[in-house]
C-alpha atoms as a PDB file:
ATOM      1  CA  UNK A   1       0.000   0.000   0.000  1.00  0.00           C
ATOM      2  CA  UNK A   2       1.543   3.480  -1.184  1.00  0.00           C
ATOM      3  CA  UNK A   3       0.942   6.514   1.299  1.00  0.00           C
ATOM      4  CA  UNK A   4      -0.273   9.385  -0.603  1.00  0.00           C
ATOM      5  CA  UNK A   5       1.626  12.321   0.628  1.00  0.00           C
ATOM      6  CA  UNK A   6      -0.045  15.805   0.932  1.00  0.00           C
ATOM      7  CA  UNK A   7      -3.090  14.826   1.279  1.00  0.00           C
ATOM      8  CA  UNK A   8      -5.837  17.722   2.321  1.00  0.00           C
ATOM      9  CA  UNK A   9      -7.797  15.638   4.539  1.00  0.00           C
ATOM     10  CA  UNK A  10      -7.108  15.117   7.915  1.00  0.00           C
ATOM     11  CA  UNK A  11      -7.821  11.298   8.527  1.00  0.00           C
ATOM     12  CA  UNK A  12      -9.686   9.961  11.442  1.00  0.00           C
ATOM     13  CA  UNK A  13     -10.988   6.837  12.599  1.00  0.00           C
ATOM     14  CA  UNK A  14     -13.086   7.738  15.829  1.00  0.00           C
ATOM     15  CA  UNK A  15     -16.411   6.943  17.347  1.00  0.00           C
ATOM     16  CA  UNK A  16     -18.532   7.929  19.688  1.00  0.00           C
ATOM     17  CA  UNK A  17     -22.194   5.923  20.799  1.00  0.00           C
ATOM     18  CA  UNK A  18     -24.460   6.203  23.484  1.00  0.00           C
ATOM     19  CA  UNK A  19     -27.114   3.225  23.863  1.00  0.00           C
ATOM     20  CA  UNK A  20     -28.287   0.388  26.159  1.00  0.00           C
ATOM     21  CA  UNK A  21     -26.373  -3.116  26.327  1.00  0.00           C
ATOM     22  CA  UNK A  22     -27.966  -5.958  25.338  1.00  0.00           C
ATOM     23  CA  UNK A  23     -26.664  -8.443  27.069  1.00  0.00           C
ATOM     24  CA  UNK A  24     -23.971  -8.606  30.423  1.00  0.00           C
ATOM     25  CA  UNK A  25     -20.063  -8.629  29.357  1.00  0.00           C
ATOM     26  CA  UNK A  26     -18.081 -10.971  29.087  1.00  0.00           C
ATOM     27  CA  UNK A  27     -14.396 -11.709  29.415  1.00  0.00           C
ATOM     28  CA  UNK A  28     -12.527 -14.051  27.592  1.00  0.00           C
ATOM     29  CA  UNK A  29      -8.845 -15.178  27.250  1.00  0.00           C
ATOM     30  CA  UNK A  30      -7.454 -15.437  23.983  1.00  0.00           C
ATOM     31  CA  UNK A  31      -5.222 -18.463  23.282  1.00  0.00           C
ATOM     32  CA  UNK A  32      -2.627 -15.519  23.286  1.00  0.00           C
ATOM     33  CA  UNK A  33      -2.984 -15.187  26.945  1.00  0.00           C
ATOM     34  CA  UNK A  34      -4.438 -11.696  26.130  1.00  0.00           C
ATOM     35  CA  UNK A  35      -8.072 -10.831  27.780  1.00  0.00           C
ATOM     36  CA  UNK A  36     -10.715  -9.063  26.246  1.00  0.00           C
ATOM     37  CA  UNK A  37     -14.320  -7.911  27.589  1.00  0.00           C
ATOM     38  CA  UNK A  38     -17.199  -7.893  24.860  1.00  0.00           C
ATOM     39  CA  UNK A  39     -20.745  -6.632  25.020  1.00  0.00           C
ATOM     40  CA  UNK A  40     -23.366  -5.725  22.398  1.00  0.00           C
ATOM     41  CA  UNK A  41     -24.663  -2.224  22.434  1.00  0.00           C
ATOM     42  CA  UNK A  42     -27.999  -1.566  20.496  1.00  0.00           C
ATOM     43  CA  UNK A  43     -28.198   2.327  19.203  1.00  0.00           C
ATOM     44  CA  UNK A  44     -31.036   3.860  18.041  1.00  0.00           C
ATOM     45  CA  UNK A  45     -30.398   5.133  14.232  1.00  0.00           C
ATOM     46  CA  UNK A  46     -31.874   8.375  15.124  1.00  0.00           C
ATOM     47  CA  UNK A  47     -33.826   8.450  11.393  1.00  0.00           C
ATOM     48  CA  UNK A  48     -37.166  11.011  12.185  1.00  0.00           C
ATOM     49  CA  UNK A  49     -38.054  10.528   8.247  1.00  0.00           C
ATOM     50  CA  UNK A  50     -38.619   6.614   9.503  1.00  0.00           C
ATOM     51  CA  UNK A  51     -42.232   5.226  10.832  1.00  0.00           C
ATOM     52  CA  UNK A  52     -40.645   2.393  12.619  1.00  0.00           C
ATOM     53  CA  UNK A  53     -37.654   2.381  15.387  1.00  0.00           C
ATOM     54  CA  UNK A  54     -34.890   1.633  13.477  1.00  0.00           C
ATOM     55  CA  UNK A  55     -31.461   0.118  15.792  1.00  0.00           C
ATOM     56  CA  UNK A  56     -28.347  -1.186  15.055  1.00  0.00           C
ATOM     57  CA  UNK A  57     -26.085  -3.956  17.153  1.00  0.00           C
ATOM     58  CA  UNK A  58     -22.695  -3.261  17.586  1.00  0.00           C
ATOM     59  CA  UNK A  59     -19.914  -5.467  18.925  1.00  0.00           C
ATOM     60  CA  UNK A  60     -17.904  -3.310  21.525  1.00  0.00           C
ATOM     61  CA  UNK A  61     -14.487  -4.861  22.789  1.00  0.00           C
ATOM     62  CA  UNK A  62     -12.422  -3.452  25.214  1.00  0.00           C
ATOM     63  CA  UNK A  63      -8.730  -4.891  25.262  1.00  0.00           C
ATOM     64  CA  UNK A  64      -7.014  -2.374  27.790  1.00  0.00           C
ATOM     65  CA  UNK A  65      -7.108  -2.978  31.472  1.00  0.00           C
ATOM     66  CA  UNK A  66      -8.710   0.258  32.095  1.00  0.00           C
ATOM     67  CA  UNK A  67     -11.467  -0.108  29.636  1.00  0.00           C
ATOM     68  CA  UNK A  68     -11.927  -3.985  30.614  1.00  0.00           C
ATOM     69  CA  UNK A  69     -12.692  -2.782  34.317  1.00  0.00           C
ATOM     70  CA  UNK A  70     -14.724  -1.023  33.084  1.00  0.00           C
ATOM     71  CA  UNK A  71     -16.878  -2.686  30.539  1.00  0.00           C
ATOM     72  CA  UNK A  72     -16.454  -5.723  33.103  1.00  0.00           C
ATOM     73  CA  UNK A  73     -19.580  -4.845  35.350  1.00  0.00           C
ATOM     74  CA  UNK A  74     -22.209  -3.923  32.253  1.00  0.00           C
ATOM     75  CA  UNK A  75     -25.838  -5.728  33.067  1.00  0.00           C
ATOM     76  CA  UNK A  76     -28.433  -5.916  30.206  1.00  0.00           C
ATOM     77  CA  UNK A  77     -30.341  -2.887  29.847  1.00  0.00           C
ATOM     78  CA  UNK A  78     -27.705  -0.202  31.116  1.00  0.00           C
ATOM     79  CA  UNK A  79     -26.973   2.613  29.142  1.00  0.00           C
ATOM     80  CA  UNK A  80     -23.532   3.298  28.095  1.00  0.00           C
ATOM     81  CA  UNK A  81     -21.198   5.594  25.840  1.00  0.00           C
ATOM     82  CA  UNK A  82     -18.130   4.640  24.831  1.00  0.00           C
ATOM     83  CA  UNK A  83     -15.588   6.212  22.946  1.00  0.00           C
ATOM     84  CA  UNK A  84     -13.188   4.118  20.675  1.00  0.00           C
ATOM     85  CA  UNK A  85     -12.328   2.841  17.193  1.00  0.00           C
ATOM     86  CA  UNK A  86     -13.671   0.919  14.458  1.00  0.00           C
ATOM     87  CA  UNK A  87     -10.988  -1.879  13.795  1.00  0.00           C
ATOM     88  CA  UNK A  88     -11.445  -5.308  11.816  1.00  0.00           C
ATOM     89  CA  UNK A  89      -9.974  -8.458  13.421  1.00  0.00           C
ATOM     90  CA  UNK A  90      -8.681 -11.304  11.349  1.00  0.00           C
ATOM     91  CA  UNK A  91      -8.358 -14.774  13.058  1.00  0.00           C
ATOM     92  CA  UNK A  92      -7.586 -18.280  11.905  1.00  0.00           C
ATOM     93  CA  UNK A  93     -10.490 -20.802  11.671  1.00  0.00           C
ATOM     94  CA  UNK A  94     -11.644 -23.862  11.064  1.00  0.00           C
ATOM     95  CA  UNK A  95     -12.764 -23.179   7.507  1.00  0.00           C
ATOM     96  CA  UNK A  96     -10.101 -20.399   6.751  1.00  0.00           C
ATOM     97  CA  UNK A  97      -9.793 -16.950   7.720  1.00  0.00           C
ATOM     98  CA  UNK A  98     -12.487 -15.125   9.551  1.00  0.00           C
ATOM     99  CA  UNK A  99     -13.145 -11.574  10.343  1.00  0.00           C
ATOM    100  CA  UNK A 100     -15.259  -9.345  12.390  1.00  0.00           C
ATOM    101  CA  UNK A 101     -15.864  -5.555  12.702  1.00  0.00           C
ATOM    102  CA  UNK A 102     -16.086  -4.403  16.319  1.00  0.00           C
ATOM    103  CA  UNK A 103     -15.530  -0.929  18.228  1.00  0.00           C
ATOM    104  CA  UNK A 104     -12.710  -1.186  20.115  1.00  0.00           C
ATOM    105  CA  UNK A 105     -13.287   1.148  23.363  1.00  0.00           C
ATOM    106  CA  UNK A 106     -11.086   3.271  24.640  1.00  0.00           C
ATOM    107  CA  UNK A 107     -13.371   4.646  27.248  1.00  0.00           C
ATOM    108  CA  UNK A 108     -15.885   3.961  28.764  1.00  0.00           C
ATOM    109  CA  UNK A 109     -18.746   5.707  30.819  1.00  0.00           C
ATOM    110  CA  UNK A 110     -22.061   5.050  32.449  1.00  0.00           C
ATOM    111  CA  UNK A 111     -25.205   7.217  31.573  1.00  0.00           C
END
């Protein structure tokens, strides 16, 4: 991949959502030995043109200790916003490689 130098546009790969979990965290250990906390968080799309409540599910993860103790003690039906990064994970599996989008969190903070 080349890097295209003087470009105008400031790049930036940032997110912030506010919504309710949809189910509690959970940690897991990676065969790595690394640990990682996951929850779901559903956000309202926000569309007023739309009859019907539109959502989306997103996968949160939270790799760092600070955002693991945090994202540790989320219950069903608490609201949340967390501040983070989109990022795709490739992993080995069974029928070839796999990959996910998730939100890695950075922060994150009760509502």
């Amino acid at each position: 991949m080349r890097l295209v130098e003087n470009n105008p546009v400031e790049q930036c790969n940032e997110v912030t959502l506010r919504g309710r979990v949809s189910s509690a965290a959970t940690e897991r250990i990676l065969p790595s030995g690394d640990k990682v906390v996951e929850f779901r968080l559903v956000v309202d799309r926000g569309n007023p043109r739309s009859r019907k409540r539109e959502v989306d599910t997103l996968d949160i993860a939270a790799w760092s200790s600070f955002a693991r103790r945090k994202a540790l003690p989320l219950k069903a039906e608490m609201w949340v916003e967390v501040h983070g990064a989109v990022r795709r994970r490739f992993w080995q599996a069974p029928t070839g490689l796999a990959s996910r989008w998730q939100v890695e969190a950075n922060e994150i903070k009760r509502l």
